[in-house]
Protein backbone atom coordinates (compact mmCIF):
# COMPACT_ATOMS: atom_id res chain seq x y z
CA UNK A 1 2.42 7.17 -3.67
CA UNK A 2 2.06 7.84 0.47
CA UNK A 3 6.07 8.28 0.19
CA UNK A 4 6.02 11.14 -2.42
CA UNK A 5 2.78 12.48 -0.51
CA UNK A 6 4.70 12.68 3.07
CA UNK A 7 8.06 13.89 1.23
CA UNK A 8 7.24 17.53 2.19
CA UNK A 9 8.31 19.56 5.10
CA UNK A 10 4.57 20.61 6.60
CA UNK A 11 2.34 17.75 8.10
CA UNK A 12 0.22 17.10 5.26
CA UNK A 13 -2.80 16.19 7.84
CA UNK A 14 -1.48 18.35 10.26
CA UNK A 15 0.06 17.71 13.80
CA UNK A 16 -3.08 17.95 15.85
CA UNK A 17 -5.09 14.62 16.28
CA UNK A 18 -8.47 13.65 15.00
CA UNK A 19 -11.52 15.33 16.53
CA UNK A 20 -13.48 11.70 16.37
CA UNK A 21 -10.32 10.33 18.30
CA UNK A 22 -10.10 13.43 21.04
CA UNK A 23 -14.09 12.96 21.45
CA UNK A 24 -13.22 9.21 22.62
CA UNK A 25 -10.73 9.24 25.09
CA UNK A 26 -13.48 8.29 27.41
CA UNK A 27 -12.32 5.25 26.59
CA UNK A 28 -9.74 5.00 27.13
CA UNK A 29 -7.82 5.19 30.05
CA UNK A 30 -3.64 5.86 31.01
CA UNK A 31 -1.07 2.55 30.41
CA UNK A 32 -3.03 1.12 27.92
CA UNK A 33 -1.56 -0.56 25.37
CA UNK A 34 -2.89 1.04 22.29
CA UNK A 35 -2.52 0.45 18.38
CA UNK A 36 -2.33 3.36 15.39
CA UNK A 37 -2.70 1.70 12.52
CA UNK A 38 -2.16 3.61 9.57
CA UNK A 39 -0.63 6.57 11.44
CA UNK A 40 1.39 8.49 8.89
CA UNK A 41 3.14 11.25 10.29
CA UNK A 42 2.04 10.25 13.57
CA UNK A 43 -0.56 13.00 14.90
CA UNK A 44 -2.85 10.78 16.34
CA UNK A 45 -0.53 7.94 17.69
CA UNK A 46 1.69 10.81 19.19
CA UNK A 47 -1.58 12.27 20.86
CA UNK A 48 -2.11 8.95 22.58
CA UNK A 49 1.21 8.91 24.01
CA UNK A 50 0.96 12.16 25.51
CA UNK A 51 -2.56 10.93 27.16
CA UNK A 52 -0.67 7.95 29.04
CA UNK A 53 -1.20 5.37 26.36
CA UNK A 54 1.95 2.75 25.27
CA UNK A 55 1.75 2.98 21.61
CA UNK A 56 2.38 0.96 18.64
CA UNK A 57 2.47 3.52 15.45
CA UNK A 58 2.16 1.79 12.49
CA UNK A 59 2.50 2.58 9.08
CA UNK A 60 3.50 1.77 5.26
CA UNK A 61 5.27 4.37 4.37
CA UNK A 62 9.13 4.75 6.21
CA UNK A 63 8.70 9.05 4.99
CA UNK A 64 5.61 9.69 7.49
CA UNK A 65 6.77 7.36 10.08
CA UNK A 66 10.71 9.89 10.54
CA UNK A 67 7.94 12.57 10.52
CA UNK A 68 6.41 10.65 13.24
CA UNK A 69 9.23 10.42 14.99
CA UNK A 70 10.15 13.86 15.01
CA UNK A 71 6.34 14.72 16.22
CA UNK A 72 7.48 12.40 19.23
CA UNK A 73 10.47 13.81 19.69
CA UNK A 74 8.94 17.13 19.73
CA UNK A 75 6.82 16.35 21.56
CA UNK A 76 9.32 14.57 24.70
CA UNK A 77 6.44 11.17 24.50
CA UNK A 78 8.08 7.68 23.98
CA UNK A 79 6.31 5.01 21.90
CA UNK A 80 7.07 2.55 19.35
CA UNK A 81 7.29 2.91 15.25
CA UNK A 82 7.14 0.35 12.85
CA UNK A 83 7.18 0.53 9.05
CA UNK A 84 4.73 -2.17 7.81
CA UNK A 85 2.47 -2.91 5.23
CA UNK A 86 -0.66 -3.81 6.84
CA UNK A 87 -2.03 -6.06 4.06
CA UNK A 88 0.25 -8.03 5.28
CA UNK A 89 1.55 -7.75 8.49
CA UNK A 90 1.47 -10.72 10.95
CA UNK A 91 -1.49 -9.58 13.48
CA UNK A 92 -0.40 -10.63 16.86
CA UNK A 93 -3.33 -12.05 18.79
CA UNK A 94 -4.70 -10.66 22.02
CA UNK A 95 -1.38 -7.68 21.82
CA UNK A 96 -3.73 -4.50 22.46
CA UNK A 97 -5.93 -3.03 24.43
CA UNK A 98 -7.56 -0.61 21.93
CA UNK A 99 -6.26 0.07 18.45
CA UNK A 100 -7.36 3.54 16.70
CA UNK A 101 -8.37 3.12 13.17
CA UNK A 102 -8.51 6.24 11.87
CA UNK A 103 -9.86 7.44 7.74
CA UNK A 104 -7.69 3.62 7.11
CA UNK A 105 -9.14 3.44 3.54
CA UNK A 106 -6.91 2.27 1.17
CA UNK A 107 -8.17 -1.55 0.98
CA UNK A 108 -10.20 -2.90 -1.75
CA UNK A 109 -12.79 -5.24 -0.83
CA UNK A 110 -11.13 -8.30 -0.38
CA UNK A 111 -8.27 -7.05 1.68
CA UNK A 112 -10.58 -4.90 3.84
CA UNK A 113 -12.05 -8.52 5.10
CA UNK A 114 -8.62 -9.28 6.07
CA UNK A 115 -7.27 -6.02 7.60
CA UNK A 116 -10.71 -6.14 9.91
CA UNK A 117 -9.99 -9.58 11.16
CA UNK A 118 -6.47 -8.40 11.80
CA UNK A 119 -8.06 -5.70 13.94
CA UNK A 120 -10.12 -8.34 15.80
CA UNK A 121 -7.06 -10.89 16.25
CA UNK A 122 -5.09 -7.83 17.69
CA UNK A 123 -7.11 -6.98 20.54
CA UNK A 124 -7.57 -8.31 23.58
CA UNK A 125 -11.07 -9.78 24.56
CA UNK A 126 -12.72 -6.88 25.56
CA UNK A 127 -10.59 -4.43 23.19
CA UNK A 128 -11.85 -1.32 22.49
CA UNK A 129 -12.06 -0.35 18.52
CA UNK A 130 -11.26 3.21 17.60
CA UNK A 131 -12.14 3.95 14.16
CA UNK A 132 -13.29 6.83 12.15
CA UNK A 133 -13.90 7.63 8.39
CA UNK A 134 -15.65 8.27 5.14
CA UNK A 135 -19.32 6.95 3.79
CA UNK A 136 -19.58 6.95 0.14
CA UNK A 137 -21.56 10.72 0.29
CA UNK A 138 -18.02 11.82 0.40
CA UNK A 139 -17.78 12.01 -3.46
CA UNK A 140 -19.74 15.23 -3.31
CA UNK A 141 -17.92 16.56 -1.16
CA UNK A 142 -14.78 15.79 -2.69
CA UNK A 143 -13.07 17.36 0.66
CA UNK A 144 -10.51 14.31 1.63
CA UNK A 145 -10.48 10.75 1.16
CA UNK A 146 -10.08 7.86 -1.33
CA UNK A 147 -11.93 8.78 -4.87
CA UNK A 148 -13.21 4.76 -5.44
CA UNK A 149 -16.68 4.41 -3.74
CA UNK A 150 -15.31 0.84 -3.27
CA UNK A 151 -13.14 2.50 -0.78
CA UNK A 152 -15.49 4.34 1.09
CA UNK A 153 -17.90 2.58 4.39
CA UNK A 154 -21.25 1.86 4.42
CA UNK A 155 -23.14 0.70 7.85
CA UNK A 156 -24.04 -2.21 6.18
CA UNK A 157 -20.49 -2.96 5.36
CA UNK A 158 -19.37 -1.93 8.63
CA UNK A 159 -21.72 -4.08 10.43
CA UNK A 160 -20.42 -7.13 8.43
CA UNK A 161 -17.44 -6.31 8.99
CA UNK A 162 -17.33 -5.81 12.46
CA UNK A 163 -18.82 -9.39 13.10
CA UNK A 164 -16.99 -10.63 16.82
CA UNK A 165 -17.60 -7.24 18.12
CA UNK A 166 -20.51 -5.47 20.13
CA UNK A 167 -20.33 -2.32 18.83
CA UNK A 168 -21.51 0.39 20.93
CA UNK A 169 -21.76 3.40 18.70
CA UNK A 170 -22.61 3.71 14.83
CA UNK A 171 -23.03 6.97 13.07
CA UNK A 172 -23.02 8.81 10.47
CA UNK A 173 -22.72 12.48 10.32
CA UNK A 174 -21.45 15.69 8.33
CA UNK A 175 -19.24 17.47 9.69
CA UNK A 176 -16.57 20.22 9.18
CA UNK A 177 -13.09 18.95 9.65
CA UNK A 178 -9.60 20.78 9.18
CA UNK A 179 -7.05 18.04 9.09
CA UNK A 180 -4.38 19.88 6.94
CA UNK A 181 -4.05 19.70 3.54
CA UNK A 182 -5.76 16.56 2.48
CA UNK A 183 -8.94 16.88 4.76
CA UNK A 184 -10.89 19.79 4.99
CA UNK A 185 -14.08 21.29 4.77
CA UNK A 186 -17.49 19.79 5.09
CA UNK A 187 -17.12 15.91 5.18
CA UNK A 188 -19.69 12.54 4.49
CA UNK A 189 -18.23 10.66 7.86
CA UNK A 190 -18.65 7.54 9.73
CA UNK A 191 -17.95 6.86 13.39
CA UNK A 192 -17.26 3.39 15.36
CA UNK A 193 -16.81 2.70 18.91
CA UNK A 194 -16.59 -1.32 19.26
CA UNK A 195 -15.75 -3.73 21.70
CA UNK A 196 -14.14 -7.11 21.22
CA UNK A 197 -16.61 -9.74 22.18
């Protein structure tokens, strides 16, 4: 499905990278080593490169990550691509230094346990966690997003979820995004800032 949805010419969700992410850099800071998970055609991972950050652009479908590499290209940054199924990808402990999680909402339940200890195992102690998407309000918007409420974060859920972390900023807000074709216009969102305990 994400192959036949990248296997177009345009940037489906656009080349620019996420306004949650942009808003955050304070956190960031030049040479660290940062993972995109999820990063499809690569406008957020890219983005980090050109800030000073080694990246790790990760994704399942090989179709957005050549975009990605274009973008990179494009763009004259260097960082590092792999095509990988996150469900089950072998999290490396203590590898990053922050990892940007952004609208990563294609786990069920179950698998979303897994993919957020994966997150935690990545980062180093003291890790910074990136990550931005949609609360289940996002059904009437119908703007962007997974259509299964399972899909969709709760603070409750997130809290859970984000059990070995302090987390230093939870939120949820509307807001108007324009994110190419598949996200746009007035949005039920979530934001998380957390650090690795």
């Amino acid at each position: 499905m994400w192959d036949q949805r990248y296997d177009v010419e345009e940037y489906v969700y656009g080349t620019d990278p996420n306004q949650f992410l942009r808003e955050h850099l304070s956190f960031l800071t030049p040479g660290m080593r940062v993972l995109s998970v999820a990063d499809g055609e690569g406008r957020n991972g890219v983005w980090l490169a050109e800030q000073g950050m080694q990246v790790l652009s990760v994704d399942a479908s090989c179709v957005a990550q050549t975009k990605a590499r274009k973008l990179a290209d494009e763009r004259q940054v260097q960082m590092e691509f792999e095509c990988a199924d996150l469900l089950n990808w072998h999290w490396k402990p203590n590898q990053f230094d922050a990892v940007a999680a952004i609208f990563i909402q294609f786990a069920n339940a179950a698998e979303r346990k897994n993919l957020f200890a994966g997150l935690h195992t990545t980062l180093k102690s003291g890790g910074i966690l990136l990550l931005h998407g949609y609360t289940p309000r996002q059904l009437e918007y119908r703007t962007g997003g997974p259509g299964s409420v399972e899909q969709l974060y709760t603070i409750p859920m997130l809290r859970a979820l984000l059990d070995g972390f302090d987390i230093l900023e939870l939120r949820e807000h509307d807001s108007h995004i324009s994110e190419g074709t598949y996200h746009h216009g007035m949005s039920a969102l979530v934001d998380v800032v957390a650090k690795k305990c």
